[in-house]
Structures are given as structure tokens and as C-alpha cells.
PDB file of N, CA and C in Angstrom:
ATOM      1  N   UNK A   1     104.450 101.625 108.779  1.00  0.00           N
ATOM      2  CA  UNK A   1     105.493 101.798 109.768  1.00  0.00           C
ATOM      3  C   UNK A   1     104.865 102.095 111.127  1.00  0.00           C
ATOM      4  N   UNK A   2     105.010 101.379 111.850  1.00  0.00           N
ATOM      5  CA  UNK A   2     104.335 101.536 113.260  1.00  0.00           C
ATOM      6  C   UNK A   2     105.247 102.885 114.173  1.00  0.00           C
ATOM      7  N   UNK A   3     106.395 102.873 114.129  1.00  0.00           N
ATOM      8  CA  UNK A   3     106.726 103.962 114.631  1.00  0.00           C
ATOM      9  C   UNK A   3     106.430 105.689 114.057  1.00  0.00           C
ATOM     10  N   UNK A   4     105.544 105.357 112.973  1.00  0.00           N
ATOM     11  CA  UNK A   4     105.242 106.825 111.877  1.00  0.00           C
ATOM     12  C   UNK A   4     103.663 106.695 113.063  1.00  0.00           C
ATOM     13  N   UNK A   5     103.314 105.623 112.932  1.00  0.00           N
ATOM     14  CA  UNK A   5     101.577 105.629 114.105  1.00  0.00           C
ATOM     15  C   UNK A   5     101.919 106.133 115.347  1.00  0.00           C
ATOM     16  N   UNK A   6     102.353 105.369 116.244  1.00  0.00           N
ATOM     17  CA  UNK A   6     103.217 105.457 117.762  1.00  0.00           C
ATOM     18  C   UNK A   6     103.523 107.284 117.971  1.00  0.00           C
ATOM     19  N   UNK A   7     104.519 107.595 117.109  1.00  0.00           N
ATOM     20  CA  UNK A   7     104.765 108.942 117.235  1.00  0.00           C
ATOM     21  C   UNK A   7     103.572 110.096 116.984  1.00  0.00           C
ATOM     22  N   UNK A   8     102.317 110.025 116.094  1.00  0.00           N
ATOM     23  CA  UNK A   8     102.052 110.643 115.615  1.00  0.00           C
ATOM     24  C   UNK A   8     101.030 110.241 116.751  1.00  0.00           C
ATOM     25  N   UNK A   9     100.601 109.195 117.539  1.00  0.00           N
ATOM     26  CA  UNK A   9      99.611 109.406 118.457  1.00  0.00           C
ATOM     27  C   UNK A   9     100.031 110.000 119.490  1.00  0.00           C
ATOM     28  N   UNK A  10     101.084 109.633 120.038  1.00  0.00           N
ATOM     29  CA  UNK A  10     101.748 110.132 121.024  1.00  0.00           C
ATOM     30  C   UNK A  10     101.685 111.367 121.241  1.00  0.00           C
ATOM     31  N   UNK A  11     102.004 112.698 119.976  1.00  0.00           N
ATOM     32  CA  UNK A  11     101.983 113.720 120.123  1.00  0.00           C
ATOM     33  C   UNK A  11     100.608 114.451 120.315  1.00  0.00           C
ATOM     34  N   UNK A  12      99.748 113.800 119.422  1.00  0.00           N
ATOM     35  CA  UNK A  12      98.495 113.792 119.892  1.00  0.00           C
ATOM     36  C   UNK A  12      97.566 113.661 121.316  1.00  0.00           C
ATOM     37  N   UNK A  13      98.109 112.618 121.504  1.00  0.00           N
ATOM     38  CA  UNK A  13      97.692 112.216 122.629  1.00  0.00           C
ATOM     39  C   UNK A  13      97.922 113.323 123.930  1.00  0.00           C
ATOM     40  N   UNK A  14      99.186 114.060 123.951  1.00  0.00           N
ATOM     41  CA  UNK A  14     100.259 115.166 124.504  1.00  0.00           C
ATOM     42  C   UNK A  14      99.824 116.512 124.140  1.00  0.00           C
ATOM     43  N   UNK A  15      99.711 116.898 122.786  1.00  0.00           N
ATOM     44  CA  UNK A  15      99.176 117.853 123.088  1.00  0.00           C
ATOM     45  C   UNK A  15      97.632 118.584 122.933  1.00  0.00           C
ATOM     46  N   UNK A  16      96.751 117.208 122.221  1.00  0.00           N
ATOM     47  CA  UNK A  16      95.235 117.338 122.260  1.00  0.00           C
ATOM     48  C   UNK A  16      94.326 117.007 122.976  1.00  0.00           C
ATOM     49  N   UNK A  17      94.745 115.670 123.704  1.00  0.00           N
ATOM     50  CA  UNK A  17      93.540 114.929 124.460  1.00  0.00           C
ATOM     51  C   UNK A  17      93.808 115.714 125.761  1.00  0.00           C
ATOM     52  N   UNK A  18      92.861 116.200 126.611  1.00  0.00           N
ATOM     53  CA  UNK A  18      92.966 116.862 128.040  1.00  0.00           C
ATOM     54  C   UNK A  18      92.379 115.697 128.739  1.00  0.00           C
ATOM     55  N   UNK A  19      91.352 114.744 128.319  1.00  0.00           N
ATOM     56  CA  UNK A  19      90.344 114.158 129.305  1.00  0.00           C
ATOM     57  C   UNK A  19      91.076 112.780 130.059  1.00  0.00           C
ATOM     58  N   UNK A  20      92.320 112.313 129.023  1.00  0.00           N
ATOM     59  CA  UNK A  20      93.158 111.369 129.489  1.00  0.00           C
ATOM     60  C   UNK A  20      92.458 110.248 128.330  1.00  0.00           C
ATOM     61  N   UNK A  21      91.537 110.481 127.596  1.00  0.00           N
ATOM     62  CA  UNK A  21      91.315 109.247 126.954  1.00  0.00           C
ATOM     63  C   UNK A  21      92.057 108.927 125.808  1.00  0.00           C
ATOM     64  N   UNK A  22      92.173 107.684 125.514  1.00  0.00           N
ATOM     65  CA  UNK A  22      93.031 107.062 124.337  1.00  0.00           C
ATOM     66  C   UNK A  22      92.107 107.281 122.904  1.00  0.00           C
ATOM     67  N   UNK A  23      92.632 107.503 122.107  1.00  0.00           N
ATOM     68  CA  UNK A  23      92.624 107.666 120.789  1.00  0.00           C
ATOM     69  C   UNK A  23      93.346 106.506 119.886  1.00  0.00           C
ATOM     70  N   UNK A  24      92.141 105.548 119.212  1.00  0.00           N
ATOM     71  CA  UNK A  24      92.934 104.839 117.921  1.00  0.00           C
ATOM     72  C   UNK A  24      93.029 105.005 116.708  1.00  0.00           C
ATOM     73  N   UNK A  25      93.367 104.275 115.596  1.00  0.00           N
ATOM     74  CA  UNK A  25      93.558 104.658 114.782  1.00  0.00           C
ATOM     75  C   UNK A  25      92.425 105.497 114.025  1.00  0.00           C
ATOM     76  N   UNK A  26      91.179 104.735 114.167  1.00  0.00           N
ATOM     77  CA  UNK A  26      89.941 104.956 113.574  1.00  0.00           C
ATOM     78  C   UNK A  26      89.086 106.149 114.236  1.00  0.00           C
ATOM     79  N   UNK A  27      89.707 107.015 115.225  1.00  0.00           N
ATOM     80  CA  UNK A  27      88.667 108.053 116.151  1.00  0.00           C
ATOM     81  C   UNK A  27      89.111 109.335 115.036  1.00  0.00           C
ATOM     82  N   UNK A  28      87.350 109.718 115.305  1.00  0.00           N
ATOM     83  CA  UNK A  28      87.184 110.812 113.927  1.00  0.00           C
ATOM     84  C   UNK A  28      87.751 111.826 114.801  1.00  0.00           C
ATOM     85  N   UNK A  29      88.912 112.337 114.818  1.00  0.00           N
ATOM     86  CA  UNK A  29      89.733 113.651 115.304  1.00  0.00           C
ATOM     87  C   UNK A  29      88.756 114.853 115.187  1.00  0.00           C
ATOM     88  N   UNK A  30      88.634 115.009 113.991  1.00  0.00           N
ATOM     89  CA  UNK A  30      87.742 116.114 114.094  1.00  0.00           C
ATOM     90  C   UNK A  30      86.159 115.903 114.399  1.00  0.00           C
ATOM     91  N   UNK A  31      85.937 114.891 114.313  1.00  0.00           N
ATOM     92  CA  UNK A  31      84.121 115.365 114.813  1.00  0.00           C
ATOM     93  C   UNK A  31      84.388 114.307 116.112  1.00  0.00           C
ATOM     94  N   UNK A  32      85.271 114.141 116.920  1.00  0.00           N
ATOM     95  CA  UNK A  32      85.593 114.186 118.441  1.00  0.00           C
ATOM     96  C   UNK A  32      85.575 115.104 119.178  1.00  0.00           C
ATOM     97  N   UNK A  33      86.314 116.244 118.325  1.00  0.00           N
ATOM     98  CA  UNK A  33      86.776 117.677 118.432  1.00  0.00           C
ATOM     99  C   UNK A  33      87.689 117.665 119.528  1.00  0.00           C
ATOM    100  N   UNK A  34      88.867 116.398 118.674  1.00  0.00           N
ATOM    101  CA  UNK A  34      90.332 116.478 119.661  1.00  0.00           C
ATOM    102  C   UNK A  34      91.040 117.306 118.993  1.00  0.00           C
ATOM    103  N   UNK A  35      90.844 117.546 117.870  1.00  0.00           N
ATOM    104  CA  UNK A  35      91.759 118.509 117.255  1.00  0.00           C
ATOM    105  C   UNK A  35      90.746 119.700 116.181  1.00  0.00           C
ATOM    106  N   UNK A  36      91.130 121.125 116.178  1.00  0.00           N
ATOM    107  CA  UNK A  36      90.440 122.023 115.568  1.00  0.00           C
ATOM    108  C   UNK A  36      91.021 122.186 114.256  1.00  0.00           C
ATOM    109  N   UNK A  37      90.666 123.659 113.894  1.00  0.00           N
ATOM    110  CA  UNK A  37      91.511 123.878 112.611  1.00  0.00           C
ATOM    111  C   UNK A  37      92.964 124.769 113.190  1.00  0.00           C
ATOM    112  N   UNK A  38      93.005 124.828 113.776  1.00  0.00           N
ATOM    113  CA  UNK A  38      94.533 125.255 114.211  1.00  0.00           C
ATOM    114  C   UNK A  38      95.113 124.534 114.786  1.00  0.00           C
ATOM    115  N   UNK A  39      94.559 123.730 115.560  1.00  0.00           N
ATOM    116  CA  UNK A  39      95.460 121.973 115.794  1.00  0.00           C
ATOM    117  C   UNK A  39      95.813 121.745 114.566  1.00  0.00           C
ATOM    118  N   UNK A  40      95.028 121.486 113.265  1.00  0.00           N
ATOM    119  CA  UNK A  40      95.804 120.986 112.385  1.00  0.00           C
ATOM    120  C   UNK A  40      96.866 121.633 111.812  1.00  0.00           C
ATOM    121  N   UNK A  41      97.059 122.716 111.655  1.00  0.00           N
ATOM    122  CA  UNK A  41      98.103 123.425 111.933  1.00  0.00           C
ATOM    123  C   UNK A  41      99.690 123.472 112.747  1.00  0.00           C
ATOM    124  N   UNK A  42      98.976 122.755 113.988  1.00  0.00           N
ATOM    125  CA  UNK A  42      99.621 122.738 114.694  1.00  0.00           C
ATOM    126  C   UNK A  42     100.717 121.416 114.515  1.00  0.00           C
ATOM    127  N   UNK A  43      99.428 120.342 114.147  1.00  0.00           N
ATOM    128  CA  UNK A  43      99.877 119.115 113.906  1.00  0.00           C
ATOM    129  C   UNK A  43     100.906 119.040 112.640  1.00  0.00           C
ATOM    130  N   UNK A  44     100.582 119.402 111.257  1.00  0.00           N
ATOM    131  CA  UNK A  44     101.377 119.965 109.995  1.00  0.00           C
ATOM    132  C   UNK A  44     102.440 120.073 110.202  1.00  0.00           C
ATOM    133  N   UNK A  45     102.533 120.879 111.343  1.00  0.00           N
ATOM    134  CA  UNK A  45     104.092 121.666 111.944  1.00  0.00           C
ATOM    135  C   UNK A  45     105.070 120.484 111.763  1.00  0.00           C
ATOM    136  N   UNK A  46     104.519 119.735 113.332  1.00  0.00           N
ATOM    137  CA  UNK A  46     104.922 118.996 113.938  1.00  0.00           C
ATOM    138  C   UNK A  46     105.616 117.737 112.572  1.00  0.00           C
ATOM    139  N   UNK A  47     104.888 117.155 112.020  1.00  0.00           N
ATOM    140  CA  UNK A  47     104.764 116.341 110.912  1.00  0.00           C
ATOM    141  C   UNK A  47     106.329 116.371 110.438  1.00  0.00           C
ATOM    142  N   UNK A  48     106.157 117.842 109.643  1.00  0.00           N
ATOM    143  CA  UNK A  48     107.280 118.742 109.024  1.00  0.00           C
ATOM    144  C   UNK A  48     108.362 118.301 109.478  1.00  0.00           C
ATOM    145  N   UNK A  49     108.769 118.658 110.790  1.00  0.00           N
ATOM    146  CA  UNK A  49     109.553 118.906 111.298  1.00  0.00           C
ATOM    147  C   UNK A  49     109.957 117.725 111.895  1.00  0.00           C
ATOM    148  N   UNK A  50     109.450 116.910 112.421  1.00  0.00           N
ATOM    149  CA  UNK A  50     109.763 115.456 113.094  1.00  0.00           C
ATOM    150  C   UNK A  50     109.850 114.581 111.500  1.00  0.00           C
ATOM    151  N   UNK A  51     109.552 114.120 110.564  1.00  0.00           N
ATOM    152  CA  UNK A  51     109.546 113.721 109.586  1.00  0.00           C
ATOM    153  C   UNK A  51     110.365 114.136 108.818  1.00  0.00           C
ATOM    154  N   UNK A  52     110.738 115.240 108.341  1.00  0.00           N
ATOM    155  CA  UNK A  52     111.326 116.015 107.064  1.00  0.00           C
ATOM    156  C   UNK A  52     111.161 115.535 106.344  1.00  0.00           C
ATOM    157  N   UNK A  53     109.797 116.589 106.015  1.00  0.00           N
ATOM    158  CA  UNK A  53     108.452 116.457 104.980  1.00  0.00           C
ATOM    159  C   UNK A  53     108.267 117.806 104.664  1.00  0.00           C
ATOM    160  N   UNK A  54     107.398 118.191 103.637  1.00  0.00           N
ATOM    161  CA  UNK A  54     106.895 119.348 103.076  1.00  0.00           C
ATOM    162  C   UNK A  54     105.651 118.919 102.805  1.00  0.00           C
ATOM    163  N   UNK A  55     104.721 119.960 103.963  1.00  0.00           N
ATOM    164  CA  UNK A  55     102.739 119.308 103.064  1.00  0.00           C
ATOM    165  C   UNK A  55     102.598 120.876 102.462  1.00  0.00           C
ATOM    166  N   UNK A  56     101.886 120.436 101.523  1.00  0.00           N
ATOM    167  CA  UNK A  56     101.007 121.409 100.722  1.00  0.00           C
ATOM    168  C   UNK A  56     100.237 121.789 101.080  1.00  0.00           C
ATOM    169  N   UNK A  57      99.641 123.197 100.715  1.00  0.00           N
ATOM    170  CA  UNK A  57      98.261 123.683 101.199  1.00  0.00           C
ATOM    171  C   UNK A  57      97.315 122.584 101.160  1.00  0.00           C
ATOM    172  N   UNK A  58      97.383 122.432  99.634  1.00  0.00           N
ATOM    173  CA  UNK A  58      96.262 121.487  98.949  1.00  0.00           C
ATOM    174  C   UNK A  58      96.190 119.845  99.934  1.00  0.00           C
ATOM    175  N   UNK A  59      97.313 119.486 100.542  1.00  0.00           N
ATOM    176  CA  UNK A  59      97.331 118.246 100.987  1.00  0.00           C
ATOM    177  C   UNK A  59      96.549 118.262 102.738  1.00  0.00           C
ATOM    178  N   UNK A  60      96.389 119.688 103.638  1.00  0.00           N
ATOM    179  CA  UNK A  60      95.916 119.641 104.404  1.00  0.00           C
ATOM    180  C   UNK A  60      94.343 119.593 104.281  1.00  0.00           C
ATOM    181  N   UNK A  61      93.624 118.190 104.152  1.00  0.00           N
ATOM    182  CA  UNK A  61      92.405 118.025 104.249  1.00  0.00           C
ATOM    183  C   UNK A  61      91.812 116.781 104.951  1.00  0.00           C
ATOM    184  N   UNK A  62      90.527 116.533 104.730  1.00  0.00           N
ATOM    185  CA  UNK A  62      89.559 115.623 105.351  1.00  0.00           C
ATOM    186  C   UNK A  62      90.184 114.463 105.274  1.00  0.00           C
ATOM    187  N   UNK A  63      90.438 113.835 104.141  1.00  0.00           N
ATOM    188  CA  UNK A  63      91.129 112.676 103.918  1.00  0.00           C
ATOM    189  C   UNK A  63      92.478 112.122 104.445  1.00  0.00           C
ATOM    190  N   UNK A  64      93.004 113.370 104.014  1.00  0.00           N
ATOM    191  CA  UNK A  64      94.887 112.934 104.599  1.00  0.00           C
ATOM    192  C   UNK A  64      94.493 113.199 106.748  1.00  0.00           C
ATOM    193  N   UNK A  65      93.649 114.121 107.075  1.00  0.00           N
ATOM    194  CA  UNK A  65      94.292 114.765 108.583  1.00  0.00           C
ATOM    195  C   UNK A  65      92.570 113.774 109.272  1.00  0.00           C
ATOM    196  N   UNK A  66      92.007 113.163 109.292  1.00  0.00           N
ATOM    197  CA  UNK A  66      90.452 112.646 110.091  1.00  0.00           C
ATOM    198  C   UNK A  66      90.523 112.029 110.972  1.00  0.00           C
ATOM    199  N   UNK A  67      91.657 111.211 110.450  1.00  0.00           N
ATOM    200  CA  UNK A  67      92.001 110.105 111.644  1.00  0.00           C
ATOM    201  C   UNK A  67      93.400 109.711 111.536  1.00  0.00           C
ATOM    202  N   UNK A  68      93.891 108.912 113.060  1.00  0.00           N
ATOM    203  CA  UNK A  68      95.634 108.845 112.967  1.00  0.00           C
ATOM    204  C   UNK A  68      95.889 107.552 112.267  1.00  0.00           C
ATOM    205  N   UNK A  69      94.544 106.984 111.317  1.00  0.00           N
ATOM    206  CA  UNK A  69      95.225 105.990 110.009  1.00  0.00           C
ATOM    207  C   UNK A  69      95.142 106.579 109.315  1.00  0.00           C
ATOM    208  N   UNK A  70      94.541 107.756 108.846  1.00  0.00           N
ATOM    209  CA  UNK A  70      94.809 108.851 107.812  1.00  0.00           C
ATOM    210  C   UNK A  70      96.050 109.104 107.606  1.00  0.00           C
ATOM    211  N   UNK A  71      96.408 109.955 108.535  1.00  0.00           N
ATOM    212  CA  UNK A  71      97.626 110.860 109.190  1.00  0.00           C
ATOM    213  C   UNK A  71      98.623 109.577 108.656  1.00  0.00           C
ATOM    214  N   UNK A  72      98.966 108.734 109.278  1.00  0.00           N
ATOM    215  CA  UNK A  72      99.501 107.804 109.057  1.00  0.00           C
ATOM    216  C   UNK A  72     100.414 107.455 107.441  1.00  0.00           C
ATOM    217  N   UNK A  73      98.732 106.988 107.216  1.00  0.00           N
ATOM    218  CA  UNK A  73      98.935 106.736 105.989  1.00  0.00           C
ATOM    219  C   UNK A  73      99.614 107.573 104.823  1.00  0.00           C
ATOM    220  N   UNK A  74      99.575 108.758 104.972  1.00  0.00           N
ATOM    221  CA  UNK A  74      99.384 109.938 104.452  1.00  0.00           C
ATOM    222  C   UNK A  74     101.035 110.438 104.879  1.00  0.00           C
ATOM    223  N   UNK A  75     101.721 110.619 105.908  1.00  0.00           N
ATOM    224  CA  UNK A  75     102.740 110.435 105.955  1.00  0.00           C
ATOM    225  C   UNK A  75     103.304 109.706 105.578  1.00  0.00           C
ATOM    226  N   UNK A  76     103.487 107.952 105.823  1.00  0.00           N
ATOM    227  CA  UNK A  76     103.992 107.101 104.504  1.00  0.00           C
ATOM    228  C   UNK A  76     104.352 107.535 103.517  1.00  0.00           C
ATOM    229  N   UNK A  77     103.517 107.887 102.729  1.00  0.00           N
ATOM    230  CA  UNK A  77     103.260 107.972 101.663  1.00  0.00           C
ATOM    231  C   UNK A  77     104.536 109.158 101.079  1.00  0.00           C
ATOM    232  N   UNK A  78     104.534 110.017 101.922  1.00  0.00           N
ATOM    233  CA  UNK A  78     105.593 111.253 102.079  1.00  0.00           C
ATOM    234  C   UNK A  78     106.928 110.796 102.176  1.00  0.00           C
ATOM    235  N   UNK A  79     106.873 109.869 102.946  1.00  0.00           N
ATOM    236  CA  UNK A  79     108.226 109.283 103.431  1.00  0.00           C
ATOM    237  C   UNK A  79     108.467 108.040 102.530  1.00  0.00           C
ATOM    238  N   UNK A  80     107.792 107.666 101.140  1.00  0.00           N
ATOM    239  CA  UNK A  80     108.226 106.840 100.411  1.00  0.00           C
ATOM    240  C   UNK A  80     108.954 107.569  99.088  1.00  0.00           C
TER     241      UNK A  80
END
């Protein structure tokens, strides 16, 4: 779903990137260090709440949160 990508960069883009640069699907979020461990947190929130979704402890990790085809994907998946 391109609008599950679109949104989820967007917010990103809004409330992580300061330098003005673009972020695609494939930029390692965390070893960019656009987002920390309380960004992801932050991001989770957001997810939650714009989606109406429930993540698990267990589901906030490397795989599902690295990159916004992760994220992505990983929401899908929620929303199927």
C-alpha cells in the first residue's frame, strides 16, 4: 500500500530528519541515526494511533523498525 509508505515517511521525514534530506525506502534509520531508541518509541506511537494497530513489545525490533520498507512492510502485515 503506498499510502501505508507515503505516510510513514512523511512523518518521519517531519519529525526526524533536521538536515532536510530525503529518506527512501532502503536508508538504514538507525545506523543513519535518523531515528534513536526513543524515536522508535516515538514512531510505535504514531503507527498505533494513525493505523489502529497494537505492536508488541516483542514486535519492536531490527527487522520490523531499520528501514521505511521494514516499517512498511511490517505494518501491512498488521493491517491484513
Amino acid at each position: 500500500m503506498a499510502e501505508v509508505v507515503t505516510t510513514i515517511q512523511q512523518f518521519i521525514t517531519t519529525e526526524f530528519v533536521k538536515d532536510g534530506s530525503a529518506i527512501v525506502e532502503t536508508t538504514n534509520l538507525l545506523e543513519e541515526e535518523i531515528i534513536d531508541s526513543l524515536g522508535i518509541f516515538t514512531l510505535v506511537a504514531f503507527i498505533e494511533s494513525r493505523f489502529s494497530v497494537k505492536i508488541t513489545p516483542e514486535e519492536v525490533n531490527l527487522d520490523n523498525f531499520e528501514t521505511l520498507a521494514a516499517i512498511s512492510a511490517f505494518v501491512e502485515s498488521k493491517l491484513s
